[in-house]
Protein backbone atom coordinates (compact mmCIF):
# COMPACT_ATOMS: atom_id res chain seq x y z
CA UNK A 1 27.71 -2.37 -22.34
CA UNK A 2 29.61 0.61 -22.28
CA UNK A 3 28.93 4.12 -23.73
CA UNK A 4 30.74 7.34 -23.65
CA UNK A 5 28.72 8.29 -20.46
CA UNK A 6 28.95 5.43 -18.41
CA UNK A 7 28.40 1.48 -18.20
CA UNK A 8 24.90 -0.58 -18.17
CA UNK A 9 23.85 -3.66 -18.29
CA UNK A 10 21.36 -4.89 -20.77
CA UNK A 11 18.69 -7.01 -20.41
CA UNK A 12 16.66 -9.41 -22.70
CA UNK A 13 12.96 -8.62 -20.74
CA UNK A 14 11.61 -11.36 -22.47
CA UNK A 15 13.31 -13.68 -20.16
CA UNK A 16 12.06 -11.47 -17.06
CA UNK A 17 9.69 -13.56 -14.18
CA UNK A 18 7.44 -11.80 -12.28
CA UNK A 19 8.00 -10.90 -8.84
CA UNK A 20 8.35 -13.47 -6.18
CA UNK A 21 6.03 -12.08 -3.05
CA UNK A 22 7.59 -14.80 -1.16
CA UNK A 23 11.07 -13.75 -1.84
CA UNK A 24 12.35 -10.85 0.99
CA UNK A 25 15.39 -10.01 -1.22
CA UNK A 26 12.85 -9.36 -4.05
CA UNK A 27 10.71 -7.61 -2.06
CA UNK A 28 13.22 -5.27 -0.23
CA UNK A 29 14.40 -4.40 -3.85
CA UNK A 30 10.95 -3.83 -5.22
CA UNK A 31 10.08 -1.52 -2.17
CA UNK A 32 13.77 0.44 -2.73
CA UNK A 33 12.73 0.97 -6.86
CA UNK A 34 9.35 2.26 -5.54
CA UNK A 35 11.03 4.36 -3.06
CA UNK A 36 13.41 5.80 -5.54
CA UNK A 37 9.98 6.29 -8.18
CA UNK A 38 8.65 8.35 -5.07
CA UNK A 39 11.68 10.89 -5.04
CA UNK A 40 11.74 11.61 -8.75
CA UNK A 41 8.16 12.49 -9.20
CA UNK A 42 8.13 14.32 -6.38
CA UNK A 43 10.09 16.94 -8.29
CA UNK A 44 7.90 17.00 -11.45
CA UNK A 45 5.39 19.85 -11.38
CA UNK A 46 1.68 18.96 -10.73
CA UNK A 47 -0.89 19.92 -12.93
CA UNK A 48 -4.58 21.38 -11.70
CA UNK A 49 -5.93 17.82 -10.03
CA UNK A 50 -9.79 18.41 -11.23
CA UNK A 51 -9.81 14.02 -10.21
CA UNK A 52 -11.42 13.04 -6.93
CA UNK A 53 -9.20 11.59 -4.67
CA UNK A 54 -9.19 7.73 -3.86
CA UNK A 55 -11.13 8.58 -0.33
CA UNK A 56 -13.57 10.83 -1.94
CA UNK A 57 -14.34 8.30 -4.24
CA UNK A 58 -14.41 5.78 -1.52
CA UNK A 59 -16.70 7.83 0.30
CA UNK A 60 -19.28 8.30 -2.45
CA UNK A 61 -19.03 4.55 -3.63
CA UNK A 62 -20.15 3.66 0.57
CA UNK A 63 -23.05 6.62 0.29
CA UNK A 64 -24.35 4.17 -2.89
CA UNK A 65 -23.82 1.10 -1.33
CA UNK A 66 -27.88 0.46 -0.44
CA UNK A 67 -29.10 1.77 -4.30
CA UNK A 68 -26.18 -1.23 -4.67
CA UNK A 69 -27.80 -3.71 -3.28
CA UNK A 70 -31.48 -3.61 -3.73
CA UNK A 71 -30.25 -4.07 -7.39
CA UNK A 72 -29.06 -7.61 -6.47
CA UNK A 73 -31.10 -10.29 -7.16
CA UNK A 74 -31.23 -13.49 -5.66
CA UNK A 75 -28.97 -15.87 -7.17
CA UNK A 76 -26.02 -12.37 -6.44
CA UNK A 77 -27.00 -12.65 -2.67
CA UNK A 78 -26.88 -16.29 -1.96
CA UNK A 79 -23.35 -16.12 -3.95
CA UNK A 80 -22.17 -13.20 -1.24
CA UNK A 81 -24.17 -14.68 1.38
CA UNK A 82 -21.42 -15.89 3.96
CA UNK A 83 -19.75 -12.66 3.68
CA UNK A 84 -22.43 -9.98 3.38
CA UNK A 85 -22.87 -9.89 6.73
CA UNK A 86 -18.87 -9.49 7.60
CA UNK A 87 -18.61 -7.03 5.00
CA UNK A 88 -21.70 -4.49 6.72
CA UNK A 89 -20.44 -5.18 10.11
CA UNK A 90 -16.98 -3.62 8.91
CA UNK A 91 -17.95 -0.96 7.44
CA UNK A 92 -19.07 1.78 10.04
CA UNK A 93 -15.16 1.01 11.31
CA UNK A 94 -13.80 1.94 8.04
CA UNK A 95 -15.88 4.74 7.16
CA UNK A 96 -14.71 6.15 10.49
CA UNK A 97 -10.96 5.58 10.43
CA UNK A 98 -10.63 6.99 6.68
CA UNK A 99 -13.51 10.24 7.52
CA UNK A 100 -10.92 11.33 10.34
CA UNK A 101 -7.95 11.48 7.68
CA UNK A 102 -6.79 14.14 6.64
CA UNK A 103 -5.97 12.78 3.74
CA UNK A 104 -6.00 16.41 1.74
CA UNK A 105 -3.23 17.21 3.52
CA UNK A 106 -0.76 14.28 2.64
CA UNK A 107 2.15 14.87 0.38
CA UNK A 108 1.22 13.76 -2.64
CA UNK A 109 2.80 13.28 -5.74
CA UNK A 110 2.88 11.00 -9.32
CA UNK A 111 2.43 7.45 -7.87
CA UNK A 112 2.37 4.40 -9.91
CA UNK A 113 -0.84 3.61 -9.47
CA UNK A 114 -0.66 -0.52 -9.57
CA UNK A 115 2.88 -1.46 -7.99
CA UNK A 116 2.00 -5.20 -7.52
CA UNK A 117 4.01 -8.46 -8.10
CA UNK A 118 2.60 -9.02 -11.96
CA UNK A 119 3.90 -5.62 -12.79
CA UNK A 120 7.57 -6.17 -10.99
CA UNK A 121 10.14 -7.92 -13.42
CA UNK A 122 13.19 -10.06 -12.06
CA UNK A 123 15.51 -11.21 -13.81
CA UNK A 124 19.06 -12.58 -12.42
CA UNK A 125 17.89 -11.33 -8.91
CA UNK A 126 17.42 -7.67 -10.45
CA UNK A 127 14.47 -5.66 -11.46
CA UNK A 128 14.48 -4.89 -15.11
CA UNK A 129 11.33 -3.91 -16.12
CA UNK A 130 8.29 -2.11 -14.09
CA UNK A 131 5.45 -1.95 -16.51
CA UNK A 132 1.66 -0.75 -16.74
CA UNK A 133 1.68 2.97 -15.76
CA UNK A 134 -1.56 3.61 -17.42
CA UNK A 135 -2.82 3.98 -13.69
CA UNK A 136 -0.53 6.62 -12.80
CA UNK A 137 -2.05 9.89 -11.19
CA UNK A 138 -1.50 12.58 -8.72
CA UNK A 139 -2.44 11.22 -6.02
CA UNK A 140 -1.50 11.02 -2.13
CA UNK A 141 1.79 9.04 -1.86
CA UNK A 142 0.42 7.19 1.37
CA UNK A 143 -1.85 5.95 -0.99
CA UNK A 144 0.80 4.34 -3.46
CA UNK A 145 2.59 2.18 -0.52
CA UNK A 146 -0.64 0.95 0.47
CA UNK A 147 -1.41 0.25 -2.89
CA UNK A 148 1.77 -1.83 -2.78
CA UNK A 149 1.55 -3.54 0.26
CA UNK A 150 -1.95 -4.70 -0.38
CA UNK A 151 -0.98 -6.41 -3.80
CA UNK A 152 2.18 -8.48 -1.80
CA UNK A 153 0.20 -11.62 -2.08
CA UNK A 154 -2.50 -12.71 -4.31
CA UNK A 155 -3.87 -15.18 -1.44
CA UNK A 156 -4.97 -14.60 1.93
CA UNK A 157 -3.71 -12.44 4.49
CA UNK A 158 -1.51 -14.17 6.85
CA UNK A 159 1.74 -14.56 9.38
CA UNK A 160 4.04 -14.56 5.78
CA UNK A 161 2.19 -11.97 4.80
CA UNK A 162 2.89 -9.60 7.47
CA UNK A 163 6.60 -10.35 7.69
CA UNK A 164 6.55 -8.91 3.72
CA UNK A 165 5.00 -5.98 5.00
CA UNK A 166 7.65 -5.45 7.46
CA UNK A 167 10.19 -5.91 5.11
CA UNK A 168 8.53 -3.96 2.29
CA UNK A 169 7.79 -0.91 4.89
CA UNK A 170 11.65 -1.33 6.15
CA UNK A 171 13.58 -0.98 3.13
CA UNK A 172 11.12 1.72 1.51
CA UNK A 173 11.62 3.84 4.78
CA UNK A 174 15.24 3.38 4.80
CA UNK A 175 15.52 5.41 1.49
CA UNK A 176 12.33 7.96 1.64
CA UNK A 177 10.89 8.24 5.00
CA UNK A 178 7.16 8.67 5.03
CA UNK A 179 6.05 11.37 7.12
CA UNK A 180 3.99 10.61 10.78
CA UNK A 181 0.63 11.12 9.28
CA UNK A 182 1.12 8.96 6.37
CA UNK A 183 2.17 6.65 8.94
CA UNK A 184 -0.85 6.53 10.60
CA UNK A 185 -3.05 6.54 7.70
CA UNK A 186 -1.07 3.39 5.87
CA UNK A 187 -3.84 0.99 8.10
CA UNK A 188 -7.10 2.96 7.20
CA UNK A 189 -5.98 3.20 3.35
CA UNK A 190 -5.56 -0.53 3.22
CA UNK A 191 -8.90 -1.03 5.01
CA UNK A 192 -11.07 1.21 2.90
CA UNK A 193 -8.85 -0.22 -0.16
CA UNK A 194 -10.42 -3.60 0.37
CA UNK A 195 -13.28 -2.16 0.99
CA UNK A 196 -13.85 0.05 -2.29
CA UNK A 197 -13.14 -3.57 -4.27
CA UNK A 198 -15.91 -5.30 -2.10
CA UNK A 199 -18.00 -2.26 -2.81
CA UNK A 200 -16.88 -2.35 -6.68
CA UNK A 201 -18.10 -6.28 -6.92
CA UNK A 202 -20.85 -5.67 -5.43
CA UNK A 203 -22.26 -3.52 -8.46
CA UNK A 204 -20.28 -5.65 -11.26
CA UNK A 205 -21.77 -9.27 -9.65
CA UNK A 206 -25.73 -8.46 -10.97
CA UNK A 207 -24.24 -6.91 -14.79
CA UNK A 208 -22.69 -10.21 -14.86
CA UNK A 209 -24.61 -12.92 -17.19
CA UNK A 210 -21.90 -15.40 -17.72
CA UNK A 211 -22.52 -17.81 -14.32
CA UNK A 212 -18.99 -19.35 -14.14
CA UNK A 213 -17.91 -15.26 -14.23
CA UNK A 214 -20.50 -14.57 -11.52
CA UNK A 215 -19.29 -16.84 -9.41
CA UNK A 216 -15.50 -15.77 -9.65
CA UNK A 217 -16.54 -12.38 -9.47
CA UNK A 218 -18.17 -13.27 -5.98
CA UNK A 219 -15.43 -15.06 -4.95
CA UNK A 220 -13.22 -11.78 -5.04
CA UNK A 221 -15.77 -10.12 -2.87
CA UNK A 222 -15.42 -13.14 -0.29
CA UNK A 223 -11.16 -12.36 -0.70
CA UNK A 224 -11.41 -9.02 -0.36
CA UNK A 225 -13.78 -9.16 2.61
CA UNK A 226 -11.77 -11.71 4.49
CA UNK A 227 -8.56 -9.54 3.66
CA UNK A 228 -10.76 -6.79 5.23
CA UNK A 229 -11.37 -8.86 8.69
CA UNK A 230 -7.99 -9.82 8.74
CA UNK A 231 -6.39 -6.12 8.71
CA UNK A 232 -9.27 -4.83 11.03
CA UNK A 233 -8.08 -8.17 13.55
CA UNK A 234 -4.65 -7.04 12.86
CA UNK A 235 -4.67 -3.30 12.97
CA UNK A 236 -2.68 -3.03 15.66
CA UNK A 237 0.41 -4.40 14.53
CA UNK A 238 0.24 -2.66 11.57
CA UNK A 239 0.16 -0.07 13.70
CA UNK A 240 3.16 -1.45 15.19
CA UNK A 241 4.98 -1.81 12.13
CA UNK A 242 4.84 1.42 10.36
CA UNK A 243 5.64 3.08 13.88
CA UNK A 244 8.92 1.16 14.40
CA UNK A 245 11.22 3.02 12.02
CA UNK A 246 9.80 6.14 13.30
CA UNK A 247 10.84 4.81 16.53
CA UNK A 248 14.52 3.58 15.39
CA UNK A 249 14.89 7.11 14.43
CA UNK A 250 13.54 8.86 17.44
CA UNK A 251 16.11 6.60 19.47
CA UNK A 252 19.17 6.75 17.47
CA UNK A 253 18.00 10.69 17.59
CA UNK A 254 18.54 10.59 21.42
CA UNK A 255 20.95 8.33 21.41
CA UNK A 256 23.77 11.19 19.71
CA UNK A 257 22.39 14.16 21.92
CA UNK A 258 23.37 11.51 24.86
CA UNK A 259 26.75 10.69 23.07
CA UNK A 260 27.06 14.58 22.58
CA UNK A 261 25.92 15.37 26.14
CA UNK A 262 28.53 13.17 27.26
CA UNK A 263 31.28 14.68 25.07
CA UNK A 264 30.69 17.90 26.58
CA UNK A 265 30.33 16.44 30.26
CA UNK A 266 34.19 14.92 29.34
CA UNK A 267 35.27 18.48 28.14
CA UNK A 268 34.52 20.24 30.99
CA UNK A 269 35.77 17.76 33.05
CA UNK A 270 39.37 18.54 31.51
CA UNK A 271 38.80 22.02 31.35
CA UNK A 272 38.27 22.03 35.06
CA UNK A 273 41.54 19.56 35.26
């Protein structure tokens, strides 16, 4: 359509499909929108945060972890059994990587809050709706893209998996580059994020009376502590991943002081001539 202040295009969002994970155009667009969400809140004004931050919360959640289990009974621990174990063993790594953040210090602004696949409308290879902000917050905006890259598949973390990361991370950092330290914290925030769930079913598995509920409830604590091995297994090309960009740039960065050394090694050259 076409107003007085410019063209649009209108969309019927009834006819909208949810986000394809598997789908790198979709995803590249999906990270570019969250990108661009990034740069406008940035400029609204923050009010006085009086909320605890996701790590603080984190933090106290892991302090309550044994009052959580001594209230499990039974029938809760044979459920969780398999991956108990996994899930204690992990934990002194996380609560180290994410107590050495300084996550205080990251820029922070209005994220989303829940930028996952369900909440990312296609429709003709476009984005036309991104619903649920209820979760919106000030928060750290390190926090946001993990929040986002966690939620790229519903399944297990794998090979496909990872390439969506890479292509998430790529396109997001091509229009707002995160800075180093966000960089570095991206694998701890996804660690601990996986973690707080684990931690969170842990203390919702014993309130639970309906069995068929119990047991789905403890298979999301199995998920999200096999999600949990599989980013501690695969930290470092995570690692790897958020660093490249950062890299591109450092090398296209010498790459024009060569260009402009050799400019003025040329000049001089005909000066001298």
């Amino acid at each position: 359509m076409t107003l007085p202040w410019g063209s649009y295009s209108a969309y019927d969002v009834t006819a909208a499909q949810k986000m394809d994970c598997e789908d790198p155009a979709q995803v590249s667009k999906a990270a570019a929108a969250l990108a661009t969400f990034h740069k406008l809140t940035a400029a609204y004004t923050h009010p006085h945060n009086t909320q605890e931050s996701f790590v603080q919360e984190f933090l106290q959640r892991l302090e309550e972890l044994q009052m959580d289990l001594k209230s499990l009974d039974k029938s809760s621990m044979d459920l969780m059994s398999g991956s108990m174990q996994l899930f204690k063993d992990s934990l002194p790594r996380v609560d180290g990587l994410v107590s050495d953040l300084s996550y205080e210090t990251l820029p922070r602004l209005f994220i989303h809050g829940s930028y996952r696949c369900s909440n990312i409308l296609f429709q003709d290879g476009e984005i036309v709706r991104i619903p649920n902000l209820e979760r919106s917050r000030y928060e750290t905006r390190a926090l946001d893209v993990a929040i986002a890259l966690a939620e790229l598949t519903r399944s297990v973390y794998d090979a496909v998996y990872l390439e969506s990361i890479n292509t998430f991370f790529s396109s997001y950092d091509n229009i707002l580059s995160l800075e180093r330290a966000e960089k570095e914290a991206l694998p701890a925030l996804l660690m601990a994020r996986e973690a707080y769930r684990a931690l969170r079913d842990i203390r919702r598995i014993p309130k639970t009376q309906d069995q068929r509920r119990k047991h789905l409830q403890a298979g999301k604590f199995r998920r999200h502590v096999s999600r949990l091995d599989w980013l501690k297994e695969n930290q470092e090309w995570l690692q790897e991943i958020f660093r490249g960009q950062e890299r591109e740039d450092e090398t296209c960065s010498a790459l024009r002081v060569e260009a402009r050394s050799g400019r003025e090694d040329v000049q001089v050259f005909q000066e001298a001539a």
